[in-house]
N, C-alpha and C. Protein backbone atom coordinates (compact mmCIF):
# COMPACT_ATOMS: atom_id res chain seq x y z
N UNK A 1 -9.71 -38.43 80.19
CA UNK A 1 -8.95 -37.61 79.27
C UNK A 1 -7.44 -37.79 79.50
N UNK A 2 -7.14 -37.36 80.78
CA UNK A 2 -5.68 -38.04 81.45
C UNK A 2 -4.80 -39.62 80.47
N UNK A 3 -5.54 -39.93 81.07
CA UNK A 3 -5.43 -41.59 80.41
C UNK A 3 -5.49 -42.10 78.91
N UNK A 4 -6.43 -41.03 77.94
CA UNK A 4 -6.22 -41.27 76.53
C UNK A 4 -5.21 -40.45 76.21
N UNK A 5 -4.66 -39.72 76.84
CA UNK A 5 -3.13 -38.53 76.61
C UNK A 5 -2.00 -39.65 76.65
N UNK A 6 -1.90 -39.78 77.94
CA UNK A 6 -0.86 -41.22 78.38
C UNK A 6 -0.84 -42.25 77.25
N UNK A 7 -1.85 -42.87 76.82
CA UNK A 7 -1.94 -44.07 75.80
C UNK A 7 -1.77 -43.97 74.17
N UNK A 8 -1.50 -42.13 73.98
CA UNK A 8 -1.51 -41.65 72.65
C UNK A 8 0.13 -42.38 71.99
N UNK A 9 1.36 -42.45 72.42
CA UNK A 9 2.50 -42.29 71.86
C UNK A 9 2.76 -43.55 72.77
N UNK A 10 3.15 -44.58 71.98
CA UNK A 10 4.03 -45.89 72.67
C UNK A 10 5.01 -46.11 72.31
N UNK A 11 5.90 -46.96 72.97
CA UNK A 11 7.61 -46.74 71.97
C UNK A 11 7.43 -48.79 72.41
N UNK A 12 8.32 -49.41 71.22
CA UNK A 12 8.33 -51.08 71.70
C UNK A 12 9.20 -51.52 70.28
N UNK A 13 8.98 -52.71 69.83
CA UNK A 13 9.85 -53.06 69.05
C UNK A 13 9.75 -54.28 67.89
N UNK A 14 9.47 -54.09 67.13
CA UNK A 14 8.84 -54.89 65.75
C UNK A 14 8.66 -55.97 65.92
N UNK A 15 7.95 -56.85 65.62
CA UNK A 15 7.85 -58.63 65.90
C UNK A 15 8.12 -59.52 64.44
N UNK A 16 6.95 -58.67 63.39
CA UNK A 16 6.95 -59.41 61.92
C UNK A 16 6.51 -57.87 61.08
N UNK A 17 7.04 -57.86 59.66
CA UNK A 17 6.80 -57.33 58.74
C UNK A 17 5.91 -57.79 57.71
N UNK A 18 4.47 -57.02 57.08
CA UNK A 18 4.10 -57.59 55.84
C UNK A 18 4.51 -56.28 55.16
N UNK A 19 5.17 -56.90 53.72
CA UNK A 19 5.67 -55.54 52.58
C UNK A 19 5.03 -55.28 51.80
N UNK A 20 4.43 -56.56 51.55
CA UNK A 20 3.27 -56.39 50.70
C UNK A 20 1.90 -55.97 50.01
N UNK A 21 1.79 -55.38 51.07
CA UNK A 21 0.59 -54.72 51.07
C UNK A 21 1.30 -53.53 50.55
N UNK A 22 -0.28 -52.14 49.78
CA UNK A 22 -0.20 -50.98 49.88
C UNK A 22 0.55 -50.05 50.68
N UNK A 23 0.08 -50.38 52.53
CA UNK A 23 0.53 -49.78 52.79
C UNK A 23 1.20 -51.08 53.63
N UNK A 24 2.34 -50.70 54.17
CA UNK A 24 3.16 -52.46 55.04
C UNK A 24 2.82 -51.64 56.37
N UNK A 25 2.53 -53.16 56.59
CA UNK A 25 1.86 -53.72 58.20
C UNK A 25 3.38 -54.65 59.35
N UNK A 26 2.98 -53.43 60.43
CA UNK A 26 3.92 -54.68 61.51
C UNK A 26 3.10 -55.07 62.60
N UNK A 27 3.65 -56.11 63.38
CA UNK A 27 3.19 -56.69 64.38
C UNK A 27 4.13 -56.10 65.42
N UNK A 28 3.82 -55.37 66.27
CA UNK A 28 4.70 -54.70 66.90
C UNK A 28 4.53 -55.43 68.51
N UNK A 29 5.53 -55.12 69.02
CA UNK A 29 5.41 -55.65 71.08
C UNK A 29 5.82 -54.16 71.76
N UNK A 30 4.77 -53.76 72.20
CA UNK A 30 4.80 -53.00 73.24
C UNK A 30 5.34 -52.38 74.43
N UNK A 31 5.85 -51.81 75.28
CA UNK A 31 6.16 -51.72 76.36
C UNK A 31 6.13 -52.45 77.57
N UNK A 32 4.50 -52.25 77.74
CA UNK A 32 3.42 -53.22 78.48
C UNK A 32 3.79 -54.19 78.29
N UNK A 33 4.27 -55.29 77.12
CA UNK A 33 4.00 -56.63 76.99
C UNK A 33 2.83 -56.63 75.96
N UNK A 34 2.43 -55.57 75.55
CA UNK A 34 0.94 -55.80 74.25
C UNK A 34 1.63 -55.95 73.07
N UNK A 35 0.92 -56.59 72.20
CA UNK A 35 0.82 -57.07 70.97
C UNK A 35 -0.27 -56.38 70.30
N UNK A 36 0.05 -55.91 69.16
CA UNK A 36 -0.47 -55.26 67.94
C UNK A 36 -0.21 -55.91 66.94
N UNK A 37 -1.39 -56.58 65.93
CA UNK A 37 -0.83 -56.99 64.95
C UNK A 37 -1.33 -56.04 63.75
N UNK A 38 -0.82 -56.20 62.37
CA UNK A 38 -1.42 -55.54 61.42
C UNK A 38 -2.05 -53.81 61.58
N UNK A 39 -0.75 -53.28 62.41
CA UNK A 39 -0.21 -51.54 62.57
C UNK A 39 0.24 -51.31 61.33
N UNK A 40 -0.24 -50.10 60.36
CA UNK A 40 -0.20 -49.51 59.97
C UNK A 40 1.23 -48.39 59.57
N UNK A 41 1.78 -49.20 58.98
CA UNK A 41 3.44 -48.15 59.05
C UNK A 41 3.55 -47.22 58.15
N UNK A 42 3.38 -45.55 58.40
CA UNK A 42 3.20 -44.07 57.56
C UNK A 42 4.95 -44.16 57.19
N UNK A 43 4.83 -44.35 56.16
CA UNK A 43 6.61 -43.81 55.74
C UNK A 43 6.49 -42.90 54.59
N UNK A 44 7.48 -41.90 54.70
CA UNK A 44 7.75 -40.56 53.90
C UNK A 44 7.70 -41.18 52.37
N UNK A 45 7.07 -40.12 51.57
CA UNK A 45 6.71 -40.11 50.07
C UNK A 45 8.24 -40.71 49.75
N UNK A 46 8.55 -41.98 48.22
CA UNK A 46 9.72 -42.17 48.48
C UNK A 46 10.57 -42.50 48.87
N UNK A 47 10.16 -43.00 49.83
CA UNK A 47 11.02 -44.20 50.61
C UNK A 47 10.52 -45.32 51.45
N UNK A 48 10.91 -46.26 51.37
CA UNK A 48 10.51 -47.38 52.08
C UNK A 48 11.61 -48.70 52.51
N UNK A 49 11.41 -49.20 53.61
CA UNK A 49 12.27 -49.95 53.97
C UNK A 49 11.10 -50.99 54.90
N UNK A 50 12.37 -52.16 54.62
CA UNK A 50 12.06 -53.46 55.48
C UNK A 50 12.30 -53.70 56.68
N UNK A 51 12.17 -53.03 57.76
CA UNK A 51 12.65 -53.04 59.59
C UNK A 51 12.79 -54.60 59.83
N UNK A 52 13.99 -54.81 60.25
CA UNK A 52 14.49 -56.11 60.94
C UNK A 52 13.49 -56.38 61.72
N UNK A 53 13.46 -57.92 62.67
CA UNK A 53 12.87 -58.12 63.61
C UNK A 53 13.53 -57.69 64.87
N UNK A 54 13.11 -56.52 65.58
CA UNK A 54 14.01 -55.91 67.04
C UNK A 54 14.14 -54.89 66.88
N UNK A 55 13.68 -54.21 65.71
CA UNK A 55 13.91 -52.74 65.12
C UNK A 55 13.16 -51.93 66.43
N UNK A 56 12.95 -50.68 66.56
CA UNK A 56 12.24 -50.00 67.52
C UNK A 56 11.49 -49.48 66.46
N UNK A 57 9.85 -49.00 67.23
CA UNK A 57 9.05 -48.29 66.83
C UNK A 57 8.51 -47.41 67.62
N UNK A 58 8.03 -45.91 67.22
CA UNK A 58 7.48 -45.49 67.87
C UNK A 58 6.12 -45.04 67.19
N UNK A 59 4.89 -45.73 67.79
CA UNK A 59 3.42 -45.86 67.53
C UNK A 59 2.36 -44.79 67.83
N UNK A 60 1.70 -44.41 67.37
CA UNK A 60 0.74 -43.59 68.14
C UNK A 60 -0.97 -44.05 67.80
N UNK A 61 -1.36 -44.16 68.68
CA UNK A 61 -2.76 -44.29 69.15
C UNK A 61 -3.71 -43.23 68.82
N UNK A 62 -4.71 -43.07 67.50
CA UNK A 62 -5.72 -41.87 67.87
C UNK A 62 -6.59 -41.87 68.69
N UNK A 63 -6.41 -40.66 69.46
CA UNK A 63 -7.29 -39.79 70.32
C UNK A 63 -6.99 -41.20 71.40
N UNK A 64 -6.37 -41.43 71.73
CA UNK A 64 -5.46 -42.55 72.58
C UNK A 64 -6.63 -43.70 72.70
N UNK A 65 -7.10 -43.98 71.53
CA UNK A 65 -7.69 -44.88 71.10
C UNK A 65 -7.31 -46.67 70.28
N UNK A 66 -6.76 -47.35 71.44
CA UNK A 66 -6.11 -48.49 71.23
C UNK A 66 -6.38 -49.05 70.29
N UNK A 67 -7.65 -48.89 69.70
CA UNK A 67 -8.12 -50.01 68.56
C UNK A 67 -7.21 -49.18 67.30
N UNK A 68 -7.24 -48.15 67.22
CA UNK A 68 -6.66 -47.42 65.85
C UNK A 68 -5.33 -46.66 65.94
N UNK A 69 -4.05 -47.86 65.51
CA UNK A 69 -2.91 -47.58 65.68
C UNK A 69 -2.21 -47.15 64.33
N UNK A 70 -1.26 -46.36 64.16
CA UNK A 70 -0.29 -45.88 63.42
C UNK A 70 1.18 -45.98 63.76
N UNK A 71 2.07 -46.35 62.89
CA UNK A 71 3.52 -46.50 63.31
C UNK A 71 4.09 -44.97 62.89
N UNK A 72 4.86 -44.09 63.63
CA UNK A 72 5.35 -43.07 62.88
C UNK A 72 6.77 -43.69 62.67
N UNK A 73 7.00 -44.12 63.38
CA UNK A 73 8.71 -44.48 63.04
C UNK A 73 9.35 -45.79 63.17
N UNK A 74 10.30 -45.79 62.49
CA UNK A 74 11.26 -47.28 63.28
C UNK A 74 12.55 -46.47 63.12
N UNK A 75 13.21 -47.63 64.21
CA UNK A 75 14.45 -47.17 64.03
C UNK A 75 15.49 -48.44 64.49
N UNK A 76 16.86 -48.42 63.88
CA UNK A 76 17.27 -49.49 64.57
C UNK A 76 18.97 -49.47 65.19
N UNK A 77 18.78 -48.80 66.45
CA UNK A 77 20.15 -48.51 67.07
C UNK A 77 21.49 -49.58 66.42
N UNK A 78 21.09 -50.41 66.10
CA UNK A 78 22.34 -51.96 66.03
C UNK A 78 22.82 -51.77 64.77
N UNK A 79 21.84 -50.48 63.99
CA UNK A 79 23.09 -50.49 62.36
C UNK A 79 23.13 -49.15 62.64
N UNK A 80 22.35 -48.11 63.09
CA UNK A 80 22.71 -46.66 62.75
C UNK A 80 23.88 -46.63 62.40
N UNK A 81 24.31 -45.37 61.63
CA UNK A 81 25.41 -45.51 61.14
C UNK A 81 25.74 -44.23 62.01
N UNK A 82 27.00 -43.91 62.89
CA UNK A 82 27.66 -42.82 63.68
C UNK A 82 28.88 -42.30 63.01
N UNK A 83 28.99 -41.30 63.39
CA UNK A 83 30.46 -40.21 63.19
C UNK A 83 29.77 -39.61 61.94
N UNK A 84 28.83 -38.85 61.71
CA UNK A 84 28.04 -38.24 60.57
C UNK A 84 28.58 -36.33 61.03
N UNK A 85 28.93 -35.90 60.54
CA UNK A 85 29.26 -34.63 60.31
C UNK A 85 27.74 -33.38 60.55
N UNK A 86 27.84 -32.59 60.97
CA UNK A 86 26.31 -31.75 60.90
C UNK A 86 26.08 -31.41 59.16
N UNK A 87 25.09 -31.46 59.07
CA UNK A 87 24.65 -31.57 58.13
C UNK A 87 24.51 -32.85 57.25
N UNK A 88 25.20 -33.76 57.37
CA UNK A 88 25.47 -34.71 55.95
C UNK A 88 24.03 -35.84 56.42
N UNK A 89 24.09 -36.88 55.44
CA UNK A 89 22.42 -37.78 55.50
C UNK A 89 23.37 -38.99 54.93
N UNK A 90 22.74 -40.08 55.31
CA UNK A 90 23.57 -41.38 54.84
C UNK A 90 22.35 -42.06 54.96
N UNK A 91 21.98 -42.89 53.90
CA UNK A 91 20.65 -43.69 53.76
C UNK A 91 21.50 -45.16 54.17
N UNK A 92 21.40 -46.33 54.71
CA UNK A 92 22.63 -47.56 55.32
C UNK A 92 21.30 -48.95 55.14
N UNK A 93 22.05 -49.44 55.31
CA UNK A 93 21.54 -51.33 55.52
C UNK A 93 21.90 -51.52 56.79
N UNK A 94 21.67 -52.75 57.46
CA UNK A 94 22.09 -53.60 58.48
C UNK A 94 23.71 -54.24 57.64
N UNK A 95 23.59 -54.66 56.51
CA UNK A 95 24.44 -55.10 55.63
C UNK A 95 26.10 -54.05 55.63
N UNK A 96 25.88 -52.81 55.66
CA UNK A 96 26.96 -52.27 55.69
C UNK A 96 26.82 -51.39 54.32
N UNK A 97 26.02 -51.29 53.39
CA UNK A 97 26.15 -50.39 52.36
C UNK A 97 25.63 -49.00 52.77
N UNK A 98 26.08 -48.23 52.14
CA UNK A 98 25.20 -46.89 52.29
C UNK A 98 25.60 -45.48 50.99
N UNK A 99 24.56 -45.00 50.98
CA UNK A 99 24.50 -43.90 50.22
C UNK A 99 25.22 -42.56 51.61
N UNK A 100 26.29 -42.01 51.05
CA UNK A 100 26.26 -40.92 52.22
C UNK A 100 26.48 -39.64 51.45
N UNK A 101 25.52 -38.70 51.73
CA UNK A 101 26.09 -37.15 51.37
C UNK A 101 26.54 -36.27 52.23
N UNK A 102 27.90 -36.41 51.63
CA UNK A 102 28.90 -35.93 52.69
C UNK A 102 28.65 -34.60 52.58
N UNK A 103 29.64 -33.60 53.34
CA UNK A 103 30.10 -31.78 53.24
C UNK A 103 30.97 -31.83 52.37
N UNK A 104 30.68 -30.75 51.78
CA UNK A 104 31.22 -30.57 50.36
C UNK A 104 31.08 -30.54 49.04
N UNK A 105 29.92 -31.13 49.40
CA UNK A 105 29.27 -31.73 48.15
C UNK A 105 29.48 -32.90 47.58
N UNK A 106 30.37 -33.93 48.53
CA UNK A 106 30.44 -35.36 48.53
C UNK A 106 29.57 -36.27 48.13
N UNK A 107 29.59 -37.42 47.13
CA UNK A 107 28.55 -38.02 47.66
C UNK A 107 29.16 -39.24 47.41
N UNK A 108 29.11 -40.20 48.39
CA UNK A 108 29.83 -41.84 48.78
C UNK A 108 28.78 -42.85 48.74
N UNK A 109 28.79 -44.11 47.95
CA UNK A 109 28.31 -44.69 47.91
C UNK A 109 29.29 -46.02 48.36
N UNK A 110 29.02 -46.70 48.56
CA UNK A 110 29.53 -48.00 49.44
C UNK A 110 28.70 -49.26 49.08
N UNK A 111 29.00 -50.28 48.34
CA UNK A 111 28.31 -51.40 48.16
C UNK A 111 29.51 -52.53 48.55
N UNK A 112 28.65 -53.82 49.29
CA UNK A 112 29.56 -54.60 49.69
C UNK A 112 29.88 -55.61 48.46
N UNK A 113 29.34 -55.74 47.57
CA UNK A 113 29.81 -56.79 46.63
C UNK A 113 29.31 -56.32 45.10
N UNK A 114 28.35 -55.60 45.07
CA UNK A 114 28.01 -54.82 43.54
C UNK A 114 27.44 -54.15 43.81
N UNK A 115 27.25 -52.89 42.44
CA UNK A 115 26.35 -51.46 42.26
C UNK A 115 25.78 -51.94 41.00
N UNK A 116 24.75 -51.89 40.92
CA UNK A 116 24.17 -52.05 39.69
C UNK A 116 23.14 -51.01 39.11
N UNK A 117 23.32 -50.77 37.93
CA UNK A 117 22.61 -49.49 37.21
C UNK A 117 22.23 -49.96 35.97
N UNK A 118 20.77 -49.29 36.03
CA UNK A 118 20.03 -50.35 35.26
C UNK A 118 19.01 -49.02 34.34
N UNK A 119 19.60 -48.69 33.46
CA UNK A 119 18.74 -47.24 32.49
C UNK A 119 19.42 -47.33 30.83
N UNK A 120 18.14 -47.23 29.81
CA UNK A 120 18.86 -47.29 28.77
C UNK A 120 19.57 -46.47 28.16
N UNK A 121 20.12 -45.19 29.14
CA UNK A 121 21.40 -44.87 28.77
C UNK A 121 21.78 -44.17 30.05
N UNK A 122 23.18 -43.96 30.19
CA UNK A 122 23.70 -43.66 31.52
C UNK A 122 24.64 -42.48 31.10
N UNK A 123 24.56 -41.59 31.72
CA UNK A 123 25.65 -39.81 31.29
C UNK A 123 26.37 -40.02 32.44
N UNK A 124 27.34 -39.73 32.37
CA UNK A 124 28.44 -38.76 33.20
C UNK A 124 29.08 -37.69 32.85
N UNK A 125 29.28 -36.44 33.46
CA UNK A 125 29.41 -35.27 33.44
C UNK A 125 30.40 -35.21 34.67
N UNK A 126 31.69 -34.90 33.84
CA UNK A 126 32.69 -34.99 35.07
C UNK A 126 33.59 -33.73 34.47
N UNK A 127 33.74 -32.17 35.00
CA UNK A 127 34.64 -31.19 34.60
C UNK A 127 35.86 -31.51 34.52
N UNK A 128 36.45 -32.36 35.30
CA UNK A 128 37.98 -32.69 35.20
C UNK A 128 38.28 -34.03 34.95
N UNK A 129 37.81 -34.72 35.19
CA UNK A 129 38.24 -36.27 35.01
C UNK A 129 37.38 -37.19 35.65
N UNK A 130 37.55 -38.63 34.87
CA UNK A 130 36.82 -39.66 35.40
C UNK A 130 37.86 -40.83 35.91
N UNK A 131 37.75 -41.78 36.92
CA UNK A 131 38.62 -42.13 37.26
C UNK A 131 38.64 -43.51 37.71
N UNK A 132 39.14 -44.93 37.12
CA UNK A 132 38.70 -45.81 36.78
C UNK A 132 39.96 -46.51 37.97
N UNK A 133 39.82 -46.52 39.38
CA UNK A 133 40.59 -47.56 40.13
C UNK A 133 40.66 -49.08 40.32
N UNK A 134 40.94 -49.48 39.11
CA UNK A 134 40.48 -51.03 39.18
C UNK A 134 41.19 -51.77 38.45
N UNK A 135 41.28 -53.13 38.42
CA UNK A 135 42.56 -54.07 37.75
C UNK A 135 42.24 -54.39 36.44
N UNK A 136 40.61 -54.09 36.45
CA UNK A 136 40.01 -54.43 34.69
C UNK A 136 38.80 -53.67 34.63
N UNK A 137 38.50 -52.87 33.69
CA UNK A 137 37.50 -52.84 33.02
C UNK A 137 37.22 -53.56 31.91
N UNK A 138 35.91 -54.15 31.92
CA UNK A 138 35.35 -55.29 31.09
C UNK A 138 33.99 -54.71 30.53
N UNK A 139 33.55 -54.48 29.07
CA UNK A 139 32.97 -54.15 28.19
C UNK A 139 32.31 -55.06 27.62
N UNK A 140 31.37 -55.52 27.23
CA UNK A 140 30.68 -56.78 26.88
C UNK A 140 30.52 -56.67 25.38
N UNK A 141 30.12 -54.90 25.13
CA UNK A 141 30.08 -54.74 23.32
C UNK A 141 31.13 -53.35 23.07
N UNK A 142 31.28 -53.18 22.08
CA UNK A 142 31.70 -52.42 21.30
C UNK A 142 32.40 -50.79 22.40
N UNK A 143 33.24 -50.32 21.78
CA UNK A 143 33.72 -49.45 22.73
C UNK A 143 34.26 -48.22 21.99
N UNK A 144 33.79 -46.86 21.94
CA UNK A 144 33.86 -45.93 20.95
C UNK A 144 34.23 -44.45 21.72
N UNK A 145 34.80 -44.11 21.13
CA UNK A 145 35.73 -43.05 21.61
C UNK A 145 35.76 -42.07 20.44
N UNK A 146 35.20 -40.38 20.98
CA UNK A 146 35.44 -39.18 19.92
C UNK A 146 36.75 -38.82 19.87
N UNK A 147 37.24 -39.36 21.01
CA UNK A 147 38.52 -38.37 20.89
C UNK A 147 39.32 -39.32 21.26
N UNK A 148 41.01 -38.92 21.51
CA UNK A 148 41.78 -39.64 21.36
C UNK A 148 42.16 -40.81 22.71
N UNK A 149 42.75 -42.51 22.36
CA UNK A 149 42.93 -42.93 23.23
C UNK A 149 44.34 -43.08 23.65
N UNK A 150 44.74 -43.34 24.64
CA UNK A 150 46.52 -42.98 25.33
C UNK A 150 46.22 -44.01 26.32
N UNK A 151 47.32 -44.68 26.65
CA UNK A 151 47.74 -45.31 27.48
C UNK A 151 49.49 -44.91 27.96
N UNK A 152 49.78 -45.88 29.15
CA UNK A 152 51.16 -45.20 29.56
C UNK A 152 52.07 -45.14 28.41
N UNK A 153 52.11 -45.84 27.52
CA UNK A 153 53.31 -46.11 26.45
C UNK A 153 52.48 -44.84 24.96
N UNK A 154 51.66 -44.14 25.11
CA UNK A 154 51.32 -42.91 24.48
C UNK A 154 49.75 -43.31 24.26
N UNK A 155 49.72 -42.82 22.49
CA UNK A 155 48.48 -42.55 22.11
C UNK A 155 47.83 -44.26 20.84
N UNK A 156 47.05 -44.38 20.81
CA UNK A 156 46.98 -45.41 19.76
C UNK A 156 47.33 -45.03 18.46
N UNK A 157 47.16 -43.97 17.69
CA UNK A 157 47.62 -43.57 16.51
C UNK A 157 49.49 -43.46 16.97
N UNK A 158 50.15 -43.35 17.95
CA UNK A 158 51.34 -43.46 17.95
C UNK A 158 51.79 -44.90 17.76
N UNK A 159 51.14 -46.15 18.64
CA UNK A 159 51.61 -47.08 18.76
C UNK A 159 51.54 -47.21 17.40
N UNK A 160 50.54 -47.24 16.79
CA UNK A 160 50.24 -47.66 15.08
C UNK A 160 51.51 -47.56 14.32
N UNK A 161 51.69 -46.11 14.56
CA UNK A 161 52.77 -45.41 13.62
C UNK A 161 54.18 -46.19 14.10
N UNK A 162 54.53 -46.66 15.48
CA UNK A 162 55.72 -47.19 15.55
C UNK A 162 55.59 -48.71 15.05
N UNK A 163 54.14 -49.37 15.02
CA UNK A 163 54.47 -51.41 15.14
C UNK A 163 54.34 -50.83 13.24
N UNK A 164 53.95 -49.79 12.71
CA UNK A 164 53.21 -50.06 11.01
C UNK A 164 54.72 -49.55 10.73
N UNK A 165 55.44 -48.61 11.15
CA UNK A 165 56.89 -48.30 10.53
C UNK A 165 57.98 -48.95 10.45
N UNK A 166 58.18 -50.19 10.76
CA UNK A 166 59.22 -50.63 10.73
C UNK A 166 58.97 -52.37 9.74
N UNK A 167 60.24 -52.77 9.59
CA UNK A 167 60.30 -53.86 8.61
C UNK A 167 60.25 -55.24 9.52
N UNK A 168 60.26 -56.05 9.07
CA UNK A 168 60.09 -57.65 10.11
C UNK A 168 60.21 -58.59 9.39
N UNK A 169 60.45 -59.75 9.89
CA UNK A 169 60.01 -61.22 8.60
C UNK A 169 59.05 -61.44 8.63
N UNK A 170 58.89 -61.76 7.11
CA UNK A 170 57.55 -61.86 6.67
C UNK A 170 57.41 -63.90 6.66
N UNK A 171 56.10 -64.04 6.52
CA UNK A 171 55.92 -65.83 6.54
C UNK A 171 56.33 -66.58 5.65
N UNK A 172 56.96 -66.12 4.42
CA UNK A 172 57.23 -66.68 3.30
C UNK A 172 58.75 -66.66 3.19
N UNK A 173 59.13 -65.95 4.18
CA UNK A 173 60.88 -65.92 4.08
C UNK A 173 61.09 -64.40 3.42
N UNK A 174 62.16 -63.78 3.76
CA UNK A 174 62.59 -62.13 3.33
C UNK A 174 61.67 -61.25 4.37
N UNK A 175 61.62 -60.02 4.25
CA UNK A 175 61.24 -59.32 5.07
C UNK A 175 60.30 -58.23 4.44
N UNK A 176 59.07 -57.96 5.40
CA UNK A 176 57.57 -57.16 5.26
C UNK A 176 58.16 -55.39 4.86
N UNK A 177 57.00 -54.47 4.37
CA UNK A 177 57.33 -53.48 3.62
C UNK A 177 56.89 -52.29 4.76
N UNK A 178 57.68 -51.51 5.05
CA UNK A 178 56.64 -50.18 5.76
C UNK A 178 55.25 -50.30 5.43
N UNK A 179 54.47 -49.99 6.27
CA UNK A 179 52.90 -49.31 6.49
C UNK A 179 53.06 -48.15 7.00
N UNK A 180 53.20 -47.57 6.48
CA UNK A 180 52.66 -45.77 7.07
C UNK A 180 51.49 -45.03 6.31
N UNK A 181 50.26 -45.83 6.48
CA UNK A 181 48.98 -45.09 6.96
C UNK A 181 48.67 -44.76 8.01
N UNK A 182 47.92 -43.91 7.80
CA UNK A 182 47.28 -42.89 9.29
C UNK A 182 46.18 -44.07 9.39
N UNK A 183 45.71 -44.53 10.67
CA UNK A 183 44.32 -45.21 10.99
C UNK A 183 43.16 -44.32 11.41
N UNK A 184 42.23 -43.63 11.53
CA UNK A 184 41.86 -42.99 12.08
C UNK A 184 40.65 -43.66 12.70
């Protein structure tokens, strides 16, 4: 009885991943020096991940019964992500991206080279403003606006009203007539 207590909970460190399966299988290395292949990895409703090779696991044995193993955990000290605030959760890569929900009601996302969002339609709901830090936004189709557009030099119905009000040469020689329509 002693001895199936002792053999219930092992701690060691991933060898190979299958993802493929239903449920994903590792080949884990042991403490001892044992090898387990095709362990059983329980991960929370909702989430799933690919453990590096070197990741840690910690395994448990029923009724400290070697033949019938379960992974409860991995973990992998070499990306954890540190300096996390009490309370906040940061989902991370080995890569360096991460989802973090900060205090406050923060929430930071971090991608090293793209974010991609992929739904046939996308809302934002922002009480005060939305806020576009970047050298270009690029639009592929059509671009529509209820309400009015402004840039630093004003509004577009202003610019209108100043390039449509005034006179210029025209291509034929003599000079073009006011435009003062409203565009709407």
């Amino acid at each position: 009885m002693i001895a199936r207590l002792k053999n219930m909970l092992v701690r060691g460190v991933v060898s190979l991943v299958d993802p493929a399966r239903l449920m994903q299988v590792l080949q884990l290395r042991m403490t001892a020096g044992e090898t387990k292949d095709g362990v059983e990895h329980f991960e929370p409703y909702g989430y799933t991940a690919h453990p590096l090779r070197g990741a840690e696991h910690l395994t448990a044995f029923m009724n400290g019964d070697r033949s019938h193993a379960v992974v409860l955990c991995v973990a992998d000290r070499r990306h954890r992500v540190r300096g996390l605030k009490p309370g906040e959760v940061c989902l991370y890569t080995d890569e360096g991206d991460e989802i973090r929900f900060q205090r406050g009601r923060v929430i930071g996302v971090t991608a090293g080279s793209r974010l991609d969002v992929t739904a046939p339609e996308v809302v934002v709901r922002a009480s005060v403003k939305v806020t576009l830090d970047t050298p270009l936004v690029h639009a592929t189709k059509d671009i529509k606006a209820d309400g009015h557009i402004s840039d630093a030099l004003g509004s577009m119905q202003g610019m209108r009203d100043r390039f449509n009000g005034h006179d210029h040469p025209g291509d034929s020689g003599g000079t073009t007539g006011k435009t003062n329509q409203r565009m709407e």
